[in-house]
C-alpha atoms as a PDB file:
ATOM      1  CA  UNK A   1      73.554 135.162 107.180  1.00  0.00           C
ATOM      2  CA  UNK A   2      71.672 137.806 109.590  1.00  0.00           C
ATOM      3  CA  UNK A   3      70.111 137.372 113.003  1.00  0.00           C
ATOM      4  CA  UNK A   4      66.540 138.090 113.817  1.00  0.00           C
ATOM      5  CA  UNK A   5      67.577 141.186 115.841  1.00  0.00           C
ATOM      6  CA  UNK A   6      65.364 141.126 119.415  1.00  0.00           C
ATOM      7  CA  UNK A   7      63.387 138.381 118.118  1.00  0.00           C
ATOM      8  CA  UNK A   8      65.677 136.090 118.890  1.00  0.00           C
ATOM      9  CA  UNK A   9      65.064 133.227 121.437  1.00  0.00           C
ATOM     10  CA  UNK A  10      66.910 131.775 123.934  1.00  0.00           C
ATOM     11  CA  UNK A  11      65.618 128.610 126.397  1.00  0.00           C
ATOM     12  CA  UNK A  12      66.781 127.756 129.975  1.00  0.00           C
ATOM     13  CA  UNK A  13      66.180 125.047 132.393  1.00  0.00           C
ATOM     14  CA  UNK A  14      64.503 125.829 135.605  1.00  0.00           C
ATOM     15  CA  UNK A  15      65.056 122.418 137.782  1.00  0.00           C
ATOM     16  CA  UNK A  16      62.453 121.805 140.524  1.00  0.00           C
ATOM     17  CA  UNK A  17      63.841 121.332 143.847  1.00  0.00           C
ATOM     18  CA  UNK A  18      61.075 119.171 145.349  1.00  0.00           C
ATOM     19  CA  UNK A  19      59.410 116.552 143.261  1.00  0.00           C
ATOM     20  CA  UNK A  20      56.695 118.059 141.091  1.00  0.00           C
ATOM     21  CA  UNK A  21      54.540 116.574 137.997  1.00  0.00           C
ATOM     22  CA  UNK A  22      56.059 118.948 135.667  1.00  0.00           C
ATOM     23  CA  UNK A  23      53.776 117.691 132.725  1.00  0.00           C
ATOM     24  CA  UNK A  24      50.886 118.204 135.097  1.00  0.00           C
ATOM     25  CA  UNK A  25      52.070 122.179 135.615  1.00  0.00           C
ATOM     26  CA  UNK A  26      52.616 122.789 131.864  1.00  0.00           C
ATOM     27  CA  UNK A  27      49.066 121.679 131.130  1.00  0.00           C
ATOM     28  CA  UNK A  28      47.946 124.576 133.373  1.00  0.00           C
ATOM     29  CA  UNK A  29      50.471 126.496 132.205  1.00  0.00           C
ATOM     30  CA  UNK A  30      49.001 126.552 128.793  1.00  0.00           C
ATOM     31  CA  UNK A  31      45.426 126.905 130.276  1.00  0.00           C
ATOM     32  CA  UNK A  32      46.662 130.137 131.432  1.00  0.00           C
ATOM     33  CA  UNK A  33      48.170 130.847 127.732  1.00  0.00           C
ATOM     34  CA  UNK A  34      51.686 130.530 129.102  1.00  0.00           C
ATOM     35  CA  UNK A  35      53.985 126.988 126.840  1.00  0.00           C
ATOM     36  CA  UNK A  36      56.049 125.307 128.961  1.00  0.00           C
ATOM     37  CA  UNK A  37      57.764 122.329 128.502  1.00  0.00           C
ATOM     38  CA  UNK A  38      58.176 120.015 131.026  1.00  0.00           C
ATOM     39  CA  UNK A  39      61.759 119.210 131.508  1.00  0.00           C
ATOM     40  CA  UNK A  40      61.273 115.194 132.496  1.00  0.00           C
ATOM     41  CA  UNK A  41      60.235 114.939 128.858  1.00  0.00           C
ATOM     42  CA  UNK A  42      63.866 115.549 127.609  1.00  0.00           C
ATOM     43  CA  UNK A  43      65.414 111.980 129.402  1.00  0.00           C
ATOM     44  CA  UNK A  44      65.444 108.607 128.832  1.00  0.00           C
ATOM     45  CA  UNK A  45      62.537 107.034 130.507  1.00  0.00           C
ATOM     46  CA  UNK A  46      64.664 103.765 130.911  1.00  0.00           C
ATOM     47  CA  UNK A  47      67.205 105.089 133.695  1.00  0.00           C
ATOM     48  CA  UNK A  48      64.184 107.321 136.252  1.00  0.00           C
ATOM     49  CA  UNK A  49      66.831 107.834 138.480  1.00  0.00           C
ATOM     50  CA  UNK A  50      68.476 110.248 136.030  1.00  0.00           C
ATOM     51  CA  UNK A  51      65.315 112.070 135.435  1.00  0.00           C
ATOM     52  CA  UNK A  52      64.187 115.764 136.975  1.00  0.00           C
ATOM     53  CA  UNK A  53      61.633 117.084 136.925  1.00  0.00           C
ATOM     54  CA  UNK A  54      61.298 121.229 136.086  1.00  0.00           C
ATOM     55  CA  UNK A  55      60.755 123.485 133.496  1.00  0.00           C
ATOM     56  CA  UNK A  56      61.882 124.566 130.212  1.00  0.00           C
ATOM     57  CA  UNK A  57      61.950 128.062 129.932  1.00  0.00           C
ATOM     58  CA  UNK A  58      61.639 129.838 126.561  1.00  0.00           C
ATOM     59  CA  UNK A  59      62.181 133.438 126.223  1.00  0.00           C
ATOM     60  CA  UNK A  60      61.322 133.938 122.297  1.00  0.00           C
ATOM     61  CA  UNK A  61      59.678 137.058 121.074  1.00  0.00           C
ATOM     62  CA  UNK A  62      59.131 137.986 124.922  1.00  0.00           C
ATOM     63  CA  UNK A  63      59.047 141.477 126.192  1.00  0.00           C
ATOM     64  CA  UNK A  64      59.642 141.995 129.882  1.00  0.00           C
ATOM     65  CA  UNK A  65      56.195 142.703 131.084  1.00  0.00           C
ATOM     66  CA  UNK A  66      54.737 139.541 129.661  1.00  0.00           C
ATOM     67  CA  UNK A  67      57.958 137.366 130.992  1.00  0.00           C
ATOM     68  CA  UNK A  68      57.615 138.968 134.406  1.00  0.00           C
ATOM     69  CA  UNK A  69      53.924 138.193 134.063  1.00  0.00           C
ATOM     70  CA  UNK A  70      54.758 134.317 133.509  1.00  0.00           C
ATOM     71  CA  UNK A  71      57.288 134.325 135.689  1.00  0.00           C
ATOM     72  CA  UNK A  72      54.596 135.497 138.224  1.00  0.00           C
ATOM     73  CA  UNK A  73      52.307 132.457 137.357  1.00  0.00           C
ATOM     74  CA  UNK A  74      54.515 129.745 137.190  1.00  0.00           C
ATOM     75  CA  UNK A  75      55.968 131.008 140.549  1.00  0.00           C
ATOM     76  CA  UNK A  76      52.460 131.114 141.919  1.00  0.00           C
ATOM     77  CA  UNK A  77      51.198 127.725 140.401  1.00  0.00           C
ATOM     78  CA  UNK A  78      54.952 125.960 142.244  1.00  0.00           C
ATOM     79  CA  UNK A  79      54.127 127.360 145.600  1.00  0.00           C
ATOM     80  CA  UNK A  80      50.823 125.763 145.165  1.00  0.00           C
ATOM     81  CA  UNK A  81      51.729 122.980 144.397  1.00  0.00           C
ATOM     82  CA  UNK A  82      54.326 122.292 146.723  1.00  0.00           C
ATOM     83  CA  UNK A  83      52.057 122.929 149.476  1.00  0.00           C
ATOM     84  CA  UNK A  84      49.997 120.421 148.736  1.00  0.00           C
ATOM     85  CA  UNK A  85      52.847 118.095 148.924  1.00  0.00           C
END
């Protein structure tokens, strides 16, 4: 067994704390060459109340510059989006 040394991936959750259509932001997400997947799209559809809404957060393969580059975007794309209520 070996690893893949820095090429190894790791993914987080990054929960929304207002409601946002996370589906919505990963589609522009991935116009802007940034995959994201939306976090609703991990629960059971038949219990809503259960489900958040955010962000699934993958860090694969990523240097630093590009992730604080995303990071940027996303951050930039929530603020938008939350102001438009």
């Amino acid at each position: 067994m070996s690893t893949s040394g820095d090429l190894a991936g790791l993914h987080l959750p990054y929960f929304f704390n207002h409601a946002l259509d996370d589906v919505a932001l990963s589609r522009e997400m991935l116009e802007a060459g940034i995959v994201l997947r939306p976090l609703s799209m991990y629960y059971d559809y038949a219990d809503s109340r259960q489900r958040r809404s955010g962000m699934v957060l993958g860090f694969a393969a990523v240097d630093a510059k590009t992730g604080e580059t995303a990071a940027d975007l996303l951050c930039t794309a929530v603020e938008r989006r939350c102001r438009r209520g």
